[in-house]
C-alpha atoms as a PDB file:
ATOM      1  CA  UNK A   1      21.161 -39.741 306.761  1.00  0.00           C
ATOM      2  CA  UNK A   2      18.590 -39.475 303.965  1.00  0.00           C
ATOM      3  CA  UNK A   3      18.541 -37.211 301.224  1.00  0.00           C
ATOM      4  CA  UNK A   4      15.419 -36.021 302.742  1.00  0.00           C
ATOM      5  CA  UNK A   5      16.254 -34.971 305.636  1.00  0.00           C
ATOM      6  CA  UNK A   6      19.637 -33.478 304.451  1.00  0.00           C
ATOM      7  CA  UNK A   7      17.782 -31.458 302.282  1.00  0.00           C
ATOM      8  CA  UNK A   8      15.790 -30.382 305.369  1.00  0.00           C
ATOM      9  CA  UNK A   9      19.053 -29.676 307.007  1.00  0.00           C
ATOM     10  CA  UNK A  10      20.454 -27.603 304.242  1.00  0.00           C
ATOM     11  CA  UNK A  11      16.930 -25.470 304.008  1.00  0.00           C
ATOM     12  CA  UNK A  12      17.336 -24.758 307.743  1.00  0.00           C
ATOM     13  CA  UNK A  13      20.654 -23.449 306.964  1.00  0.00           C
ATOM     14  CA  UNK A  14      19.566 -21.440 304.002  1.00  0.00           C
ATOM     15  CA  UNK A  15      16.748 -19.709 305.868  1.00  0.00           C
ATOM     16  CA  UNK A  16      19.166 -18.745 308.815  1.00  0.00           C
ATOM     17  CA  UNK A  17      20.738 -16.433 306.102  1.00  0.00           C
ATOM     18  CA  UNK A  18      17.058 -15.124 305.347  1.00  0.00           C
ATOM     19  CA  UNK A  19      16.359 -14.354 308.633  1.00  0.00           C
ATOM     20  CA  UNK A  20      20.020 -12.698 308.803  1.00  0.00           C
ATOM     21  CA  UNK A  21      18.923 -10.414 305.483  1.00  0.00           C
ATOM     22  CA  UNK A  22      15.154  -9.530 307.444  1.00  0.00           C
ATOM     23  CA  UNK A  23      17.460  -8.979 310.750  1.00  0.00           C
ATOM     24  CA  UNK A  24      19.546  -6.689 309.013  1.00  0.00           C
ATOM     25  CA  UNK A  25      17.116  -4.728 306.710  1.00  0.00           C
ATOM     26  CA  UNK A  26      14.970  -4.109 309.696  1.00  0.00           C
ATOM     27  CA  UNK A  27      17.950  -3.214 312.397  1.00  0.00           C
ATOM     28  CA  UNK A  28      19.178  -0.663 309.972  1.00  0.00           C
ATOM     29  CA  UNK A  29      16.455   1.178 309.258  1.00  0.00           C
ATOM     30  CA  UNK A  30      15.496   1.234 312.657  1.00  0.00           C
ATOM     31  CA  UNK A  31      18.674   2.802 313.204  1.00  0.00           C
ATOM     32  CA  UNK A  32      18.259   5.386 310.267  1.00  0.00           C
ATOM     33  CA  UNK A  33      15.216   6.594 311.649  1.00  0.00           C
ATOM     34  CA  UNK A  34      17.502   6.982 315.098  1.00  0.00           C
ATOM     35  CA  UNK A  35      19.671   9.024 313.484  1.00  0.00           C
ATOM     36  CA  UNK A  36      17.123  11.378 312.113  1.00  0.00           C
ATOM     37  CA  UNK A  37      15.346  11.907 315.366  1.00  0.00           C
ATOM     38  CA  UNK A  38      18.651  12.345 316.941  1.00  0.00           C
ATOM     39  CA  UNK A  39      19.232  15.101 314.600  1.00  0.00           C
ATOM     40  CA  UNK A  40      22.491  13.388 313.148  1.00  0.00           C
ATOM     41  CA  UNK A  41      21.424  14.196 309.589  1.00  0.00           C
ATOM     42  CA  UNK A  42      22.588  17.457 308.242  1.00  0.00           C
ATOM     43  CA  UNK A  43      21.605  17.155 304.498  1.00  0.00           C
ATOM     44  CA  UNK A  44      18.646  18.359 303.202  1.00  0.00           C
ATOM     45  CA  UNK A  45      15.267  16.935 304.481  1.00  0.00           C
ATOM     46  CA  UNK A  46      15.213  14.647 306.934  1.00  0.00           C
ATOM     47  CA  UNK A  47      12.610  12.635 305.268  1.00  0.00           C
ATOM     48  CA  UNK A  48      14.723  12.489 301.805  1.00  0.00           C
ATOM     49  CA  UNK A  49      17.528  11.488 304.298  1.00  0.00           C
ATOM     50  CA  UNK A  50      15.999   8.507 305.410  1.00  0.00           C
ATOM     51  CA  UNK A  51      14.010   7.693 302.164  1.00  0.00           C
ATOM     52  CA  UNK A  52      17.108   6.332 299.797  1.00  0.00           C
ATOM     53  CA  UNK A  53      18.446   4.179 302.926  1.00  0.00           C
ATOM     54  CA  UNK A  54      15.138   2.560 303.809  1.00  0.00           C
ATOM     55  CA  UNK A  55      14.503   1.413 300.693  1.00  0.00           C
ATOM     56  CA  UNK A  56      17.383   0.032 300.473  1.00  0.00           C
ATOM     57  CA  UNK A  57      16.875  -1.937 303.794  1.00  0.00           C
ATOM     58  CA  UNK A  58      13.576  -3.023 302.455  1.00  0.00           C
ATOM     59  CA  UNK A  59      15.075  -4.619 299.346  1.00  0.00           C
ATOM     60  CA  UNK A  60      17.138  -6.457 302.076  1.00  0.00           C
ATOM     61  CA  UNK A  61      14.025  -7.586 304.376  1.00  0.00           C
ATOM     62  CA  UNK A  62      12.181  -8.612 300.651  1.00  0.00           C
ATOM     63  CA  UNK A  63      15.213 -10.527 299.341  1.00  0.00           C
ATOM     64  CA  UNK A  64      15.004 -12.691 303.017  1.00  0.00           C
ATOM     65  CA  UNK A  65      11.335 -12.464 302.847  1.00  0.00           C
ATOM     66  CA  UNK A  66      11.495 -14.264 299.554  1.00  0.00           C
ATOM     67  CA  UNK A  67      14.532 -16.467 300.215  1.00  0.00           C
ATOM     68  CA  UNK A  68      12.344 -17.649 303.409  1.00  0.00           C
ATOM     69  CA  UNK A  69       9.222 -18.466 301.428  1.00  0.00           C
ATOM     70  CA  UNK A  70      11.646 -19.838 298.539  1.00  0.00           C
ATOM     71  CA  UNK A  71       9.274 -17.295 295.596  1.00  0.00           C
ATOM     72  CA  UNK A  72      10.198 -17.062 292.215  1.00  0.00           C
ATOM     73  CA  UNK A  73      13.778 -15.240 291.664  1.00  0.00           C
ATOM     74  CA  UNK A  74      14.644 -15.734 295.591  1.00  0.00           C
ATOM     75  CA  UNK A  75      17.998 -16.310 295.015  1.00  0.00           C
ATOM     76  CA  UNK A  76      18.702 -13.254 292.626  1.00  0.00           C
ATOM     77  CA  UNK A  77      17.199 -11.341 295.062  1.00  0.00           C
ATOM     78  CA  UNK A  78      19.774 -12.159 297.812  1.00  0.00           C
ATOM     79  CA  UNK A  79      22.940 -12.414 295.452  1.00  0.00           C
ATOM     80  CA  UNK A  80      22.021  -8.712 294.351  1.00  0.00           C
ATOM     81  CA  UNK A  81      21.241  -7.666 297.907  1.00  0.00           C
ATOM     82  CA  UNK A  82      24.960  -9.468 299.173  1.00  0.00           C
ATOM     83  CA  UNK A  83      26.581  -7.982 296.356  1.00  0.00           C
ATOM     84  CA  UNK A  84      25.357  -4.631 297.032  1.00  0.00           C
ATOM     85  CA  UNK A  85      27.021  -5.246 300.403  1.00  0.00           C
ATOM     86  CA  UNK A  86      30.984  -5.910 299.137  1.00  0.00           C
ATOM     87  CA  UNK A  87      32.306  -2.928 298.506  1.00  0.00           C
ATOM     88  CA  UNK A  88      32.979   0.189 301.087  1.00  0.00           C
ATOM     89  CA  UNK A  89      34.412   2.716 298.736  1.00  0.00           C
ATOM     90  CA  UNK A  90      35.212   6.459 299.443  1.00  0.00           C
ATOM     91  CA  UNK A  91      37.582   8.548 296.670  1.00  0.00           C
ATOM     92  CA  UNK A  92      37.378  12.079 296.635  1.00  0.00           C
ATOM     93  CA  UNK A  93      33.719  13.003 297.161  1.00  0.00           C
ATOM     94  CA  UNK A  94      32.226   9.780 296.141  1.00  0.00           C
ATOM     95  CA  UNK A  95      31.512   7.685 298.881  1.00  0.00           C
ATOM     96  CA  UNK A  96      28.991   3.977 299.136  1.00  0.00           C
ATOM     97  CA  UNK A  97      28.650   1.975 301.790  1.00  0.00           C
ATOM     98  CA  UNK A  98      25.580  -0.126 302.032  1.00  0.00           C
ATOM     99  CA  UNK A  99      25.004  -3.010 304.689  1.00  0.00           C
ATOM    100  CA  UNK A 100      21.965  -4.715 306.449  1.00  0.00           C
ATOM    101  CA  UNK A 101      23.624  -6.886 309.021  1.00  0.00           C
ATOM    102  CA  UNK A 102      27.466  -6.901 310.104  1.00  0.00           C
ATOM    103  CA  UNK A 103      30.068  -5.346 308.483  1.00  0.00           C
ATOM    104  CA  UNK A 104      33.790  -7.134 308.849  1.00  0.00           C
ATOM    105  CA  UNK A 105      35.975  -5.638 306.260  1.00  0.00           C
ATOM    106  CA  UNK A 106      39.073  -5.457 304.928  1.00  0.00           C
ATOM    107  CA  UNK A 107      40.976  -2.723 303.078  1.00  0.00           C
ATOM    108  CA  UNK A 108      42.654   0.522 302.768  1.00  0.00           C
ATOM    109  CA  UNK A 109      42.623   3.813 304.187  1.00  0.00           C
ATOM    110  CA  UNK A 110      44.611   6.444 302.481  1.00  0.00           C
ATOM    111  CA  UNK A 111      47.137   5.238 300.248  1.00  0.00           C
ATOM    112  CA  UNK A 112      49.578   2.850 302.637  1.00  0.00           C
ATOM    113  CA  UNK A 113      46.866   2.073 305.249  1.00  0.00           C
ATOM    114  CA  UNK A 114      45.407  -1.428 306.115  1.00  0.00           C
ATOM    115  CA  UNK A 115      42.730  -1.357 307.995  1.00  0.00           C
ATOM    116  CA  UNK A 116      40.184  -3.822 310.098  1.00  0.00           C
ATOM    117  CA  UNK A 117      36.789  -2.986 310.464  1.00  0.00           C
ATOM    118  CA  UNK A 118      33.447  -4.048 312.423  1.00  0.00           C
ATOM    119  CA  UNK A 119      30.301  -2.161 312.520  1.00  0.00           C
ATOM    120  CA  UNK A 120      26.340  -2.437 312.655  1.00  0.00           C
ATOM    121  CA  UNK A 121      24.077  -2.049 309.422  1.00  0.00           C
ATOM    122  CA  UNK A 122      24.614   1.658 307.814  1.00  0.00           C
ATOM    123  CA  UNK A 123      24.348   3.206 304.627  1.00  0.00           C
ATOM    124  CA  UNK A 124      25.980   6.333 303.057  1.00  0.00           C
ATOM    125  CA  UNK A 125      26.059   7.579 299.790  1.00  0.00           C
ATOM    126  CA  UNK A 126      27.539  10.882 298.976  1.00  0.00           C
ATOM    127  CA  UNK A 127      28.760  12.620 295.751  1.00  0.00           C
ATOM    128  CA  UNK A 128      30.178  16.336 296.685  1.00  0.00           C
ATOM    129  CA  UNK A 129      33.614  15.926 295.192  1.00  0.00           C
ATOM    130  CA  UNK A 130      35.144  17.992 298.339  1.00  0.00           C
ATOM    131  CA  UNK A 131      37.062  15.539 300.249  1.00  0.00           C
ATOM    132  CA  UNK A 132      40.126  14.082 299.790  1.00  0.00           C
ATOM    133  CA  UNK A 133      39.109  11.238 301.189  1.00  0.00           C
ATOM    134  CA  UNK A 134      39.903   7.613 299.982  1.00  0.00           C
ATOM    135  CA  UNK A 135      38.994   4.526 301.401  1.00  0.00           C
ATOM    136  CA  UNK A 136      38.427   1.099 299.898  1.00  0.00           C
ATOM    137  CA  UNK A 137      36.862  -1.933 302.404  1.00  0.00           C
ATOM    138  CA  UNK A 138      35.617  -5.412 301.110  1.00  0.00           C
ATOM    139  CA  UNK A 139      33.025  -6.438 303.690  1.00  0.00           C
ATOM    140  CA  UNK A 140      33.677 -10.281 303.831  1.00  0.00           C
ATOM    141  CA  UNK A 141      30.340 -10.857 305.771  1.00  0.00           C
ATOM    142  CA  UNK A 142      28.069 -11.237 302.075  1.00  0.00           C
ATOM    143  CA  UNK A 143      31.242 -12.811 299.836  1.00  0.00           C
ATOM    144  CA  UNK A 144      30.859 -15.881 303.053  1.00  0.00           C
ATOM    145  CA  UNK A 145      26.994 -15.547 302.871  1.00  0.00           C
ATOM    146  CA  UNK A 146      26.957 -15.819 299.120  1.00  0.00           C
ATOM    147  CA  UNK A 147      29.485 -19.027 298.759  1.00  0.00           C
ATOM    148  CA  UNK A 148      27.680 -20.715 301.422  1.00  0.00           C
ATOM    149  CA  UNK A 149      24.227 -20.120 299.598  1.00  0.00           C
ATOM    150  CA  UNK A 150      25.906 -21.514 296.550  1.00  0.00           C
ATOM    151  CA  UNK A 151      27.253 -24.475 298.330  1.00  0.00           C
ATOM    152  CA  UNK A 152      23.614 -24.974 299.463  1.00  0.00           C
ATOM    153  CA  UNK A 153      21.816 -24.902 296.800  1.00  0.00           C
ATOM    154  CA  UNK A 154      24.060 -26.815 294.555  1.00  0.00           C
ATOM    155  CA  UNK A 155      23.365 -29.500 297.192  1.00  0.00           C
ATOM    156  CA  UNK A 156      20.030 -29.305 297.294  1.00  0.00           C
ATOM    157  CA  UNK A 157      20.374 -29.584 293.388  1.00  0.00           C
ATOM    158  CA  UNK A 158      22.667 -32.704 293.761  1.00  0.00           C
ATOM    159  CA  UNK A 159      20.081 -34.749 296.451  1.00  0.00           C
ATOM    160  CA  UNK A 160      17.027 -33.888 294.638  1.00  0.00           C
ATOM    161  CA  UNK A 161      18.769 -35.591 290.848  1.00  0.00           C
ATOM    162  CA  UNK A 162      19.465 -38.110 293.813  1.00  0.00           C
ATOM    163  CA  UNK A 163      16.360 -39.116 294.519  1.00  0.00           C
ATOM    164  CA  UNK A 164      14.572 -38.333 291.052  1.00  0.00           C
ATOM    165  CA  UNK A 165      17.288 -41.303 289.787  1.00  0.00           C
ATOM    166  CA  UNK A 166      15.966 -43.535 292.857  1.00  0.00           C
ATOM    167  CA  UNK A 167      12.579 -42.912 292.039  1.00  0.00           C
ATOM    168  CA  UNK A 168      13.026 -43.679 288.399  1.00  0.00           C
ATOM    169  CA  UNK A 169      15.106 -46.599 289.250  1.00  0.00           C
ATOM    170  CA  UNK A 170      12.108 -47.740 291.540  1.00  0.00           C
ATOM    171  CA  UNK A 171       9.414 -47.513 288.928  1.00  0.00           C
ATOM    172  CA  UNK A 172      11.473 -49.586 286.397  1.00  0.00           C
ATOM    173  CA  UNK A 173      12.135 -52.466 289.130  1.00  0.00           C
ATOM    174  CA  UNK A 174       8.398 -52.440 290.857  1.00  0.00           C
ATOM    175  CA  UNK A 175       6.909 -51.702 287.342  1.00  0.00           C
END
């Protein structure tokens, strides 16, 4: 296979995880504005409800909008944006959970228990300091995302020295 058309392979692959990061931003706020008309939102205005998690699912369509189109900083963009998606942590009052797309975690509930976890894009952030509460998941959705968008571009990286060395190589034989 050429280099070419690996690299046109690889880009295929990388925009499958933009369209993931667009899929999620837009499913979960979608759903956070179902919540609010369904009246599932207790705190304060509804609007400042859904204000904090929508913007946070628009930094997720951006970061795929801007992987997609490959713009300046694209891949800062998503690492923040997957990175913002690790961690599901609750301890006593304090409590973040942020995901556009699928969560599949791992972790701890309470002190001795393991738990397994799937669920649809969300968002929660709460600091009350009234709940005994403790929980600690590692979504392992964004950790695979991220590696595999580092394995991609460091291959992309790799082909295109490739073919800048064949091209040099070229000139100095047909020049």
């Amino acid at each position: 296979m050429s280099i070419q058309k690996e690299n046109i392979k690889i880009n295929k692959k990388i925009n499958g995880i933009a369209y993931y990061q667009i899929f999620g931003g837009v499913t979960g706020a979608i759903l956070m504005f179902i919540m609010v008309i369904g009246g599932y939102s207790v705190l304060g205005s509804s609007a400042l409800v859904l204000i904090v998690p929508v913007l946070f699912f628009s930094f997720s369509v951006i970061a795929g909008i801007y992987l997609l189109k490959r713009k300046k900083n694209y891949g800062l963009l998503t690492k923040i944006n997957q990175l913002m998606q690790i961690p599901q942590i609750s301890i006593y009052g304090f409590s973040f959970q942020y995901f556009a797309g699928l969560f599949f975690g791992v972790g701890l509930s309470g002190i001795f228990n393991f738990n397994l976890n799937l669920s649809l894009p969300d968002f929660k952030f709460v600091l009350t300091g009234s709940s005994d509460e403790f929980i600690l998941m590692i979504n392992l959705i964004p950790i695979i995302l991220l590696n595999r968008l580092k394995k991609y571009e460091s291959q992309i990286e790799s082909n295109n020295n490739a073919l800048e060395i064949v091209k040099s190589h070229n000139k100095k034989t047909n020049g």
